[in-house]
N, C-alpha and C. Protein backbone atom coordinates (compact mmCIF):
# COMPACT_ATOMS: atom_id res chain seq x y z
N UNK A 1 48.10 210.99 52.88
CA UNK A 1 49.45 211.31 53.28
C UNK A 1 49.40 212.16 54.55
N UNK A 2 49.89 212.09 55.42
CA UNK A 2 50.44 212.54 56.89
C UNK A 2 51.19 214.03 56.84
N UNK A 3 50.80 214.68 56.12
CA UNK A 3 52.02 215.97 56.05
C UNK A 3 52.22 216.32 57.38
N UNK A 4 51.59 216.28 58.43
CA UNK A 4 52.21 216.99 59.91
C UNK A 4 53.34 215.81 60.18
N UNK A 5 53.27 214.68 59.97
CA UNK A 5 54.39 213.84 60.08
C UNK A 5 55.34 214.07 58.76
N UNK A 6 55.34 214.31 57.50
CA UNK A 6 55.89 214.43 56.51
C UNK A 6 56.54 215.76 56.62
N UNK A 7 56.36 216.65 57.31
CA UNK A 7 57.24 218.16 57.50
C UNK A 7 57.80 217.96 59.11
N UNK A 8 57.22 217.26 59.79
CA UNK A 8 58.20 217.02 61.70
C UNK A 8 59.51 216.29 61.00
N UNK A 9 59.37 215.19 59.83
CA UNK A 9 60.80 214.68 59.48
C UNK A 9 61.70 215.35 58.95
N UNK A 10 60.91 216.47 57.85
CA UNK A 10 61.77 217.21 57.02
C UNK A 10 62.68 217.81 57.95
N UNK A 11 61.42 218.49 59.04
CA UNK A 11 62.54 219.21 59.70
C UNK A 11 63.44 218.89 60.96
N UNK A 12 63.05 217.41 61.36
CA UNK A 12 64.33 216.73 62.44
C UNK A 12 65.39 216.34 61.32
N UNK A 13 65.04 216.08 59.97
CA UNK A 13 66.74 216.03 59.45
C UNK A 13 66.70 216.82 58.38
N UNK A 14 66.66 218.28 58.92
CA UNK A 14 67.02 219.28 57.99
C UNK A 14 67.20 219.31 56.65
N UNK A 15 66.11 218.58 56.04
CA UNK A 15 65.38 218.36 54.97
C UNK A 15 64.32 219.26 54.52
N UNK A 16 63.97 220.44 54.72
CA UNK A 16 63.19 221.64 54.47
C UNK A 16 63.49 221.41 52.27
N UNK A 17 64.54 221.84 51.93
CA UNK A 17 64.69 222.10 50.76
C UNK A 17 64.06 221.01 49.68
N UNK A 18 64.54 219.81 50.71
CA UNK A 18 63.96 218.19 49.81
C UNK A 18 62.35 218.19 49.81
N UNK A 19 62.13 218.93 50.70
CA UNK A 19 60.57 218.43 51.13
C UNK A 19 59.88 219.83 49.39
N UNK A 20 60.42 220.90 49.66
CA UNK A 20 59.93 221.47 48.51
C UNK A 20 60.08 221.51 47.25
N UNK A 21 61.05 220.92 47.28
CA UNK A 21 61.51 220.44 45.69
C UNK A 21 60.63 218.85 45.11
N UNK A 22 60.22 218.58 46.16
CA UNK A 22 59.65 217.04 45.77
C UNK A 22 59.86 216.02 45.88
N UNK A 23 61.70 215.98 46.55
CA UNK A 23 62.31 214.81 46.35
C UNK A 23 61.48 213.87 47.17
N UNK A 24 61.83 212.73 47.16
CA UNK A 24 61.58 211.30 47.77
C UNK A 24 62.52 211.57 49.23
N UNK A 25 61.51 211.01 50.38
CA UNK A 25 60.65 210.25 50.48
C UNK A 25 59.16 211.59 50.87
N UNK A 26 59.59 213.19 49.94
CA UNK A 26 58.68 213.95 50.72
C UNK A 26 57.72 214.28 49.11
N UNK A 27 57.73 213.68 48.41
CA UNK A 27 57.09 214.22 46.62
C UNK A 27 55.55 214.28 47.04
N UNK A 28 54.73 214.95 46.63
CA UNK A 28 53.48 215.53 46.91
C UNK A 28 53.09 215.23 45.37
N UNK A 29 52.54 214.69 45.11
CA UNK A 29 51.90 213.70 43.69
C UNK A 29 51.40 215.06 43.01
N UNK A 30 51.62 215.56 41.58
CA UNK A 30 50.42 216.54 41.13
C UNK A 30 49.42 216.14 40.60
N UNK A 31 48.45 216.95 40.94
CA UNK A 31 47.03 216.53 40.05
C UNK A 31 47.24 216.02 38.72
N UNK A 32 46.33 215.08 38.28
CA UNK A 32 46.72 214.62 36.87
C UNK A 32 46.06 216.07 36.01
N UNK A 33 45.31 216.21 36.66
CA UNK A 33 45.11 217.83 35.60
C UNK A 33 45.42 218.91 35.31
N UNK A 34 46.16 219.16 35.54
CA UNK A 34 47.40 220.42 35.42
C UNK A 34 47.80 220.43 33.80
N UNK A 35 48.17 221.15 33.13
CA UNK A 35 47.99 221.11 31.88
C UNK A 35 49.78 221.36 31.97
N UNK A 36 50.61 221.12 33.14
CA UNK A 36 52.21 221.67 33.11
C UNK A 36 53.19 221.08 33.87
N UNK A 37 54.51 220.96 33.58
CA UNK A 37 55.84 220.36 34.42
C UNK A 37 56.02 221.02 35.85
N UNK A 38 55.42 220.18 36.54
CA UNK A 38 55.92 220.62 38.36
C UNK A 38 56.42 219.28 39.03
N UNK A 39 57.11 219.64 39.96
CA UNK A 39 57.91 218.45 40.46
C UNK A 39 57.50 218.44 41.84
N UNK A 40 56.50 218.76 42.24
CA UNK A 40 55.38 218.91 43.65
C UNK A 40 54.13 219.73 43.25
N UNK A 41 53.48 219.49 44.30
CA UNK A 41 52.23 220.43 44.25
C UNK A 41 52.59 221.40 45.64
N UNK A 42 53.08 222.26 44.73
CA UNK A 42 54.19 223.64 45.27
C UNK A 42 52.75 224.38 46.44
N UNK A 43 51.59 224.66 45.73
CA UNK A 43 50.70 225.62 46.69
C UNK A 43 50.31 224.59 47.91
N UNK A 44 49.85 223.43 47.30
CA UNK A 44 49.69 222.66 48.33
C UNK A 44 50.82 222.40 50.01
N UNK A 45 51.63 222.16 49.47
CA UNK A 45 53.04 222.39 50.56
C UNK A 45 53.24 223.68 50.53
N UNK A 46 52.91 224.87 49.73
CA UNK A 46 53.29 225.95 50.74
C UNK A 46 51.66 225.85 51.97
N UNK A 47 50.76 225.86 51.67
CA UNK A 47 50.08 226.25 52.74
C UNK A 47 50.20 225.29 54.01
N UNK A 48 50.06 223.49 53.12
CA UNK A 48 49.65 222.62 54.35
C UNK A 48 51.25 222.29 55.09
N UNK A 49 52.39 222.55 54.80
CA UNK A 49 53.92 222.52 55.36
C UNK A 49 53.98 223.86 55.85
N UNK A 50 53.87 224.37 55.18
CA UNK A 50 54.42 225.92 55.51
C UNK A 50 52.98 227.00 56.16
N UNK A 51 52.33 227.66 55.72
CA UNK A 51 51.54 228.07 56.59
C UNK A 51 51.02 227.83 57.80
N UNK A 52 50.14 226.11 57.57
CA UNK A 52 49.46 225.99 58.24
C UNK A 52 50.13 225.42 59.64
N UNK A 53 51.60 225.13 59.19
CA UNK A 53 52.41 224.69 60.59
C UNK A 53 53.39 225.89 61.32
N UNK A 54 52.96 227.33 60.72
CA UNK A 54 53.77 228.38 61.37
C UNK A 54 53.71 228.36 62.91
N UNK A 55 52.60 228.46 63.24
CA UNK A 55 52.89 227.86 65.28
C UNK A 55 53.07 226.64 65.55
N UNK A 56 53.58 225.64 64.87
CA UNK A 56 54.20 224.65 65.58
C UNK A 56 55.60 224.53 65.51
N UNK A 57 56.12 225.03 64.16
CA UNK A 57 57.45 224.38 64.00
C UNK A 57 58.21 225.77 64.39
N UNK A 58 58.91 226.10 65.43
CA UNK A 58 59.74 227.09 65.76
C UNK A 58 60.67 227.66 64.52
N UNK A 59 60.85 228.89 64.59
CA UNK A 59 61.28 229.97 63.03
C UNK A 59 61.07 229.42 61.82
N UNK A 60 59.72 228.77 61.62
CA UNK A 60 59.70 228.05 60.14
C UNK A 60 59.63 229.31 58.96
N UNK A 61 58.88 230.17 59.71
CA UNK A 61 59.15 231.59 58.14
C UNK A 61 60.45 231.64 57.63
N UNK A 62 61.13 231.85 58.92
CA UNK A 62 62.53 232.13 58.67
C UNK A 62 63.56 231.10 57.58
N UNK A 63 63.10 229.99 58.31
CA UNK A 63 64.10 228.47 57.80
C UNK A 63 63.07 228.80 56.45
N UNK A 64 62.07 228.97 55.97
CA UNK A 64 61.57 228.72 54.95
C UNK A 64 62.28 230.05 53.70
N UNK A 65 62.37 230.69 54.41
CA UNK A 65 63.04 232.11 53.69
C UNK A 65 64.45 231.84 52.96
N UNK A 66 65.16 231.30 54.52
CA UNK A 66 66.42 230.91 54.42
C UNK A 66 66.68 229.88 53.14
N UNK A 67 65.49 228.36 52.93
CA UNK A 67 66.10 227.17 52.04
C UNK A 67 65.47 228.52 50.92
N UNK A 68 64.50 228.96 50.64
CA UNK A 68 64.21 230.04 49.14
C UNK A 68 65.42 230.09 48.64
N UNK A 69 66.14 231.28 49.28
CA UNK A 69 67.13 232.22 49.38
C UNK A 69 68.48 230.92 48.60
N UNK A 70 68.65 229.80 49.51
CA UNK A 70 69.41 229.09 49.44
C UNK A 70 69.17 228.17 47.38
N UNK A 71 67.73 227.89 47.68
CA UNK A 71 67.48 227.29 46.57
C UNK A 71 67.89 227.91 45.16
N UNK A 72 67.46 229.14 45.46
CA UNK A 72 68.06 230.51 44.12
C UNK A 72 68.99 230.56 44.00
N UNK A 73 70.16 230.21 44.87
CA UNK A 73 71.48 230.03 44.73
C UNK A 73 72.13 228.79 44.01
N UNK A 74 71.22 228.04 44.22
CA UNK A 74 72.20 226.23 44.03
C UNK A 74 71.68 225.73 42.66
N UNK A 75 71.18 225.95 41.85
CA UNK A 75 70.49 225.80 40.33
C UNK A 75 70.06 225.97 39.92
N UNK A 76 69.41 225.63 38.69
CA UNK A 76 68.89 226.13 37.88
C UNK A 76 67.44 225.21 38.18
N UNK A 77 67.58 224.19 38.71
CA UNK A 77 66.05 223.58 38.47
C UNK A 77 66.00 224.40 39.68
N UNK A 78 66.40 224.55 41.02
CA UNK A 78 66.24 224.32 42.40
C UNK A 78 65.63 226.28 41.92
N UNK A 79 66.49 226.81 41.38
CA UNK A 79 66.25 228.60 41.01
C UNK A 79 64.60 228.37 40.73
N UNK A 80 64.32 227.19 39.47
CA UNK A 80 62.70 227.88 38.83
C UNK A 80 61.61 227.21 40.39
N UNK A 81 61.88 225.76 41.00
CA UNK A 81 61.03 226.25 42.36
C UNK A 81 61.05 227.19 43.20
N UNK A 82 62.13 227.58 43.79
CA UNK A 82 61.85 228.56 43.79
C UNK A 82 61.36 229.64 43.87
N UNK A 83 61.36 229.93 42.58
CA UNK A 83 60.65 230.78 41.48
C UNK A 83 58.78 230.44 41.78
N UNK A 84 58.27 229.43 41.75
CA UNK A 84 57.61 228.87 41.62
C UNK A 84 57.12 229.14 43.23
N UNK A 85 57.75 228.88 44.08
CA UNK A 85 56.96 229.59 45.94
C UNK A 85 56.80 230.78 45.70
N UNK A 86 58.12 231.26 45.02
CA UNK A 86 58.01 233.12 45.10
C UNK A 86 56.87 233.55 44.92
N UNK A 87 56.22 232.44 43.84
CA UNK A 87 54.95 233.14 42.98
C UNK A 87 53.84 232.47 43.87
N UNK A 88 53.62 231.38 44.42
CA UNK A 88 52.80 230.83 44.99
C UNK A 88 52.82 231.92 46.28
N UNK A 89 53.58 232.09 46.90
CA UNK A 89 53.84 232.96 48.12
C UNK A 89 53.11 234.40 47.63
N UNK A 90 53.37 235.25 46.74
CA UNK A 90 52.31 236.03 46.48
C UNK A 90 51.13 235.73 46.09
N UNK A 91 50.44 235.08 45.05
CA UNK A 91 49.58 234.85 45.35
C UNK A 91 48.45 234.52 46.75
N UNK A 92 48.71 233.71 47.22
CA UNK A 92 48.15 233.61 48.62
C UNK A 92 48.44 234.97 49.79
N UNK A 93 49.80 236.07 49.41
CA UNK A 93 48.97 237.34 50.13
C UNK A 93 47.98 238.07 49.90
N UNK A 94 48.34 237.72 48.19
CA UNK A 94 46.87 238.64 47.57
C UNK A 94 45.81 238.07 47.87
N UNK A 95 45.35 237.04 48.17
CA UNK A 95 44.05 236.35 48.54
C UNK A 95 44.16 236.59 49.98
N UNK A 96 44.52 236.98 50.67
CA UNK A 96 44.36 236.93 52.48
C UNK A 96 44.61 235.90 53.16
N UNK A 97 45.71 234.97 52.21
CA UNK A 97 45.71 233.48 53.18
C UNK A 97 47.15 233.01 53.60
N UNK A 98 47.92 233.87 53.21
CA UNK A 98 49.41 233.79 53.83
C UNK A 98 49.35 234.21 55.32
N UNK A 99 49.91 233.13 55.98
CA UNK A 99 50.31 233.46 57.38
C UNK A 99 51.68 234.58 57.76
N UNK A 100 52.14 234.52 56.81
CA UNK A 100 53.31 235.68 56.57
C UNK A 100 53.55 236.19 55.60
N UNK A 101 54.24 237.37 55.19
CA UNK A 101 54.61 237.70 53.97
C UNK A 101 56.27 237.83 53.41
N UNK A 102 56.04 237.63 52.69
CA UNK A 102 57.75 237.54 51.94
C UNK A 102 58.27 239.01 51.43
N UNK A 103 59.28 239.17 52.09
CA UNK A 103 59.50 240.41 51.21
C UNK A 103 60.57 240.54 49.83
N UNK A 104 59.16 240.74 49.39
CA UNK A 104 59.37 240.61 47.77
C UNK A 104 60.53 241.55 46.85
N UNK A 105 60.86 242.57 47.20
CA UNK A 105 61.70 243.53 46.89
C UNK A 105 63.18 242.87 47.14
N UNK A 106 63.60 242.26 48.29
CA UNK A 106 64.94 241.50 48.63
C UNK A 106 64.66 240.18 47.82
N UNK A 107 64.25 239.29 47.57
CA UNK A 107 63.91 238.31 46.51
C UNK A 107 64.16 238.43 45.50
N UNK A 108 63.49 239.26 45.24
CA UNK A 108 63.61 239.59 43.28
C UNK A 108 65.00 239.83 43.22
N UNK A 109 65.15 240.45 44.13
CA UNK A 109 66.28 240.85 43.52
C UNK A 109 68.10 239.60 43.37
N UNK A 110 67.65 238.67 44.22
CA UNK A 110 68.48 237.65 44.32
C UNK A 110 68.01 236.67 43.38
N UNK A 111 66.89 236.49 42.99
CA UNK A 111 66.43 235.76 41.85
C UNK A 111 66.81 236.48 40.62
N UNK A 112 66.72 237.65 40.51
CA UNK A 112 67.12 238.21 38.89
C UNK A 112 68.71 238.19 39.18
N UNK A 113 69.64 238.31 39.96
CA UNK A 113 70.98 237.84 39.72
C UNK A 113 70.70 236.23 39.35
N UNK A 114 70.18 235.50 39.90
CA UNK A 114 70.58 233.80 39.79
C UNK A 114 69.92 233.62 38.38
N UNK A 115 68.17 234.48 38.15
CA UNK A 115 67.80 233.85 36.21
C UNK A 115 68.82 234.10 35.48
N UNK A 116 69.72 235.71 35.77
CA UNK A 116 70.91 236.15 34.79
C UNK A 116 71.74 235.22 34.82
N UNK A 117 72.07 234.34 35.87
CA UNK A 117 73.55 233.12 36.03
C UNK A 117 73.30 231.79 35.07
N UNK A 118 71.99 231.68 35.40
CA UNK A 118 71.23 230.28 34.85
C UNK A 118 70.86 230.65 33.46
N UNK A 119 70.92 231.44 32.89
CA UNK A 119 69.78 231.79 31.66
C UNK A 119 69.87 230.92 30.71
N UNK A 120 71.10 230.27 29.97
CA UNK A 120 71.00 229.22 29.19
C UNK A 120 70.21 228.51 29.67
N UNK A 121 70.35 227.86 30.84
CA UNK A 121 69.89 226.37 31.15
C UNK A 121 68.16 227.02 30.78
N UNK A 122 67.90 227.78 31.81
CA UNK A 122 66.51 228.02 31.94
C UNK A 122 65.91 228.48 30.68
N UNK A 123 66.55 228.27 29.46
CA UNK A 123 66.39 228.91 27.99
C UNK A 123 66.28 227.71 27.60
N UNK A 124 66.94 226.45 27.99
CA UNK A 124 66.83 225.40 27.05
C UNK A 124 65.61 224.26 27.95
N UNK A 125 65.79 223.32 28.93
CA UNK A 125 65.13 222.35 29.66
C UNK A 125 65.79 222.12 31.23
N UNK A 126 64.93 221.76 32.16
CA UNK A 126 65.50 221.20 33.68
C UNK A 126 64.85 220.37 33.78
N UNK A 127 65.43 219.23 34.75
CA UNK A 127 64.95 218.36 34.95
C UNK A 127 64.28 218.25 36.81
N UNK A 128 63.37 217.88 36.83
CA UNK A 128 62.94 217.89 38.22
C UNK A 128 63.36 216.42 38.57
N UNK A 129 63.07 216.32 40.13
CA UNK A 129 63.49 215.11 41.01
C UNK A 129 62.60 214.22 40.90
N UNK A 130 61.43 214.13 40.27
CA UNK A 130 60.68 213.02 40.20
C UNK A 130 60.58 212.87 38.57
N UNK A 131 61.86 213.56 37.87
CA UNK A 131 61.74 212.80 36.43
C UNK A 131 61.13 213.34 35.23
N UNK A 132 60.78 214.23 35.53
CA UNK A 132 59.76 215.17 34.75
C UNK A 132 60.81 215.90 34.43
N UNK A 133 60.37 216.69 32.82
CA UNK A 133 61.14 217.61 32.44
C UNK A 133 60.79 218.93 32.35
N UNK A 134 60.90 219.98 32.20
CA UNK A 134 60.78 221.27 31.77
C UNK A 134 61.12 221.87 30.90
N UNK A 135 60.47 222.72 29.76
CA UNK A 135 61.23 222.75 28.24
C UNK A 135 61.08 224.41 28.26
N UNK A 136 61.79 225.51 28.39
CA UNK A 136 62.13 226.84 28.60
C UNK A 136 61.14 226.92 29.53
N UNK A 137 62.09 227.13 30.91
CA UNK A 137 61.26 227.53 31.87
C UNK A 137 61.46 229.20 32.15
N UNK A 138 62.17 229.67 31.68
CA UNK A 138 62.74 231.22 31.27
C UNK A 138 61.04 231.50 30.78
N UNK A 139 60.49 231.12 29.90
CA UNK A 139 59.51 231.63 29.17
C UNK A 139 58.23 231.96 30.56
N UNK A 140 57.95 230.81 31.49
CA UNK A 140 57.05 231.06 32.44
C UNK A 140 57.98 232.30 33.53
N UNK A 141 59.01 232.45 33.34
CA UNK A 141 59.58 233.12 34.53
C UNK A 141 59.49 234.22 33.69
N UNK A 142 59.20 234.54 32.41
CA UNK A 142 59.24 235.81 32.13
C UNK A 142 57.84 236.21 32.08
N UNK A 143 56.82 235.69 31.90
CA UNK A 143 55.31 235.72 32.02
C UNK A 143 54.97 236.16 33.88
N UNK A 144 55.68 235.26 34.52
CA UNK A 144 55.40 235.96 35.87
C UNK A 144 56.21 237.60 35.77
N UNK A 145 57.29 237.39 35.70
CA UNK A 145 58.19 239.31 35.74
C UNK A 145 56.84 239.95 35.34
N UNK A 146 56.53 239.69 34.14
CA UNK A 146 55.31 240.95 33.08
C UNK A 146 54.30 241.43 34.48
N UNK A 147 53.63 240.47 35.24
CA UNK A 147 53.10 240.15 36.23
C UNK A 147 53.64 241.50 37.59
N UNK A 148 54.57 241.10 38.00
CA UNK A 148 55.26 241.65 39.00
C UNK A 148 55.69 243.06 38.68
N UNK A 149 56.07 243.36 37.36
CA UNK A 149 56.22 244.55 36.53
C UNK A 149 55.25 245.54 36.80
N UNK A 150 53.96 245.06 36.48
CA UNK A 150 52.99 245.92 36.33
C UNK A 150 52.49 246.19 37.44
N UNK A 151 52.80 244.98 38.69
CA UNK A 151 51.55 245.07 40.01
C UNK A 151 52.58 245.41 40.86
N UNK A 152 53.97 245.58 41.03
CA UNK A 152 54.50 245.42 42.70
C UNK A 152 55.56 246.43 41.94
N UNK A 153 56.31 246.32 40.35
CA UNK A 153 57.09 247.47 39.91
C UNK A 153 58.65 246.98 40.09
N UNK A 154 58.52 245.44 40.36
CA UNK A 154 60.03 244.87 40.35
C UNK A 154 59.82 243.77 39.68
N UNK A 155 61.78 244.00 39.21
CA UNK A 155 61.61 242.45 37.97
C UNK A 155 62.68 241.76 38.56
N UNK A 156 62.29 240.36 38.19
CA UNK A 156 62.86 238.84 38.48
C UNK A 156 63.84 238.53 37.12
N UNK A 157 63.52 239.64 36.19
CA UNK A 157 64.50 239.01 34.76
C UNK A 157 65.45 240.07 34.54
């Protein structure tokens, strides 16, 4: 797959959000070995979309901040990806391989208003764009908080 051509489209038709959520024509296949419901291979597109194209694609931190920000707003599936960069996005500062950093303190805090909005849904199942389901995704979003609790001292729940 072409991702330097697969993120130049996302972003001539302002398709950033589609490209991370998975939809078609931008879905990033997951490993068959994953033992869990993802609707992309989220680390993979954050580094090879998002990192590794920070000097080519003009304010991509930003636009990338911006669809987050946006995604936490618009649902409950769109809230747990999300959820799901938030966490991929730290991870990779803690390893030394983020080309930028997110600031995590303004996040959380727009994500723990949107888990509080969503909480049924994210208590019961979501459905992702390539068909796959998710069965309490509240439960992994509260396993990351425990996470963030103890190491950074802010919660997402």
């Amino acid at each position: 797959m072409d991702l330097i051509k697969l993120m130049d489209t996302a972003v001539e038709k302002n398709e950033i959000i589609r490209l991370l959520c998975g939809e078609k024509p931008y879905e990033i296949d997951v490993t068959e070995f994953t033992n869990d419901v993802f609707p992309t291979e989220v680390n993979y597109v954050l580094v090879n979309c998002i990192y590794n194209r920070i000097n080519d694609v003009p304010n991509l931190e930003s636009i990338f901040i911006n669809c987050l920000k946006e995604m936490i707003q618009k649902d409950a599936m769109s809230l747990y990806i999300a959820i799901l960069y938030f966490d991929a996005c730290i991870f990779q500062e803690e390893n030394g391989n983020a080309t930028f950093c997110i600031n995590k303190k303004e996040l959380s805090e727009i994500i723990r208003t949107s888990v509080d909005y969503y909480k049924n849904t994210l208590s019961n199942q979501i459905q992702f764009p390539n068909g796959l389901i998710k069965h309490n995704p509240l439960k992994n979003i509260e396993n990351f908080n425990k996470y963030y609790e103890k190491r950074y001292s802010f919660s997402i729940v």
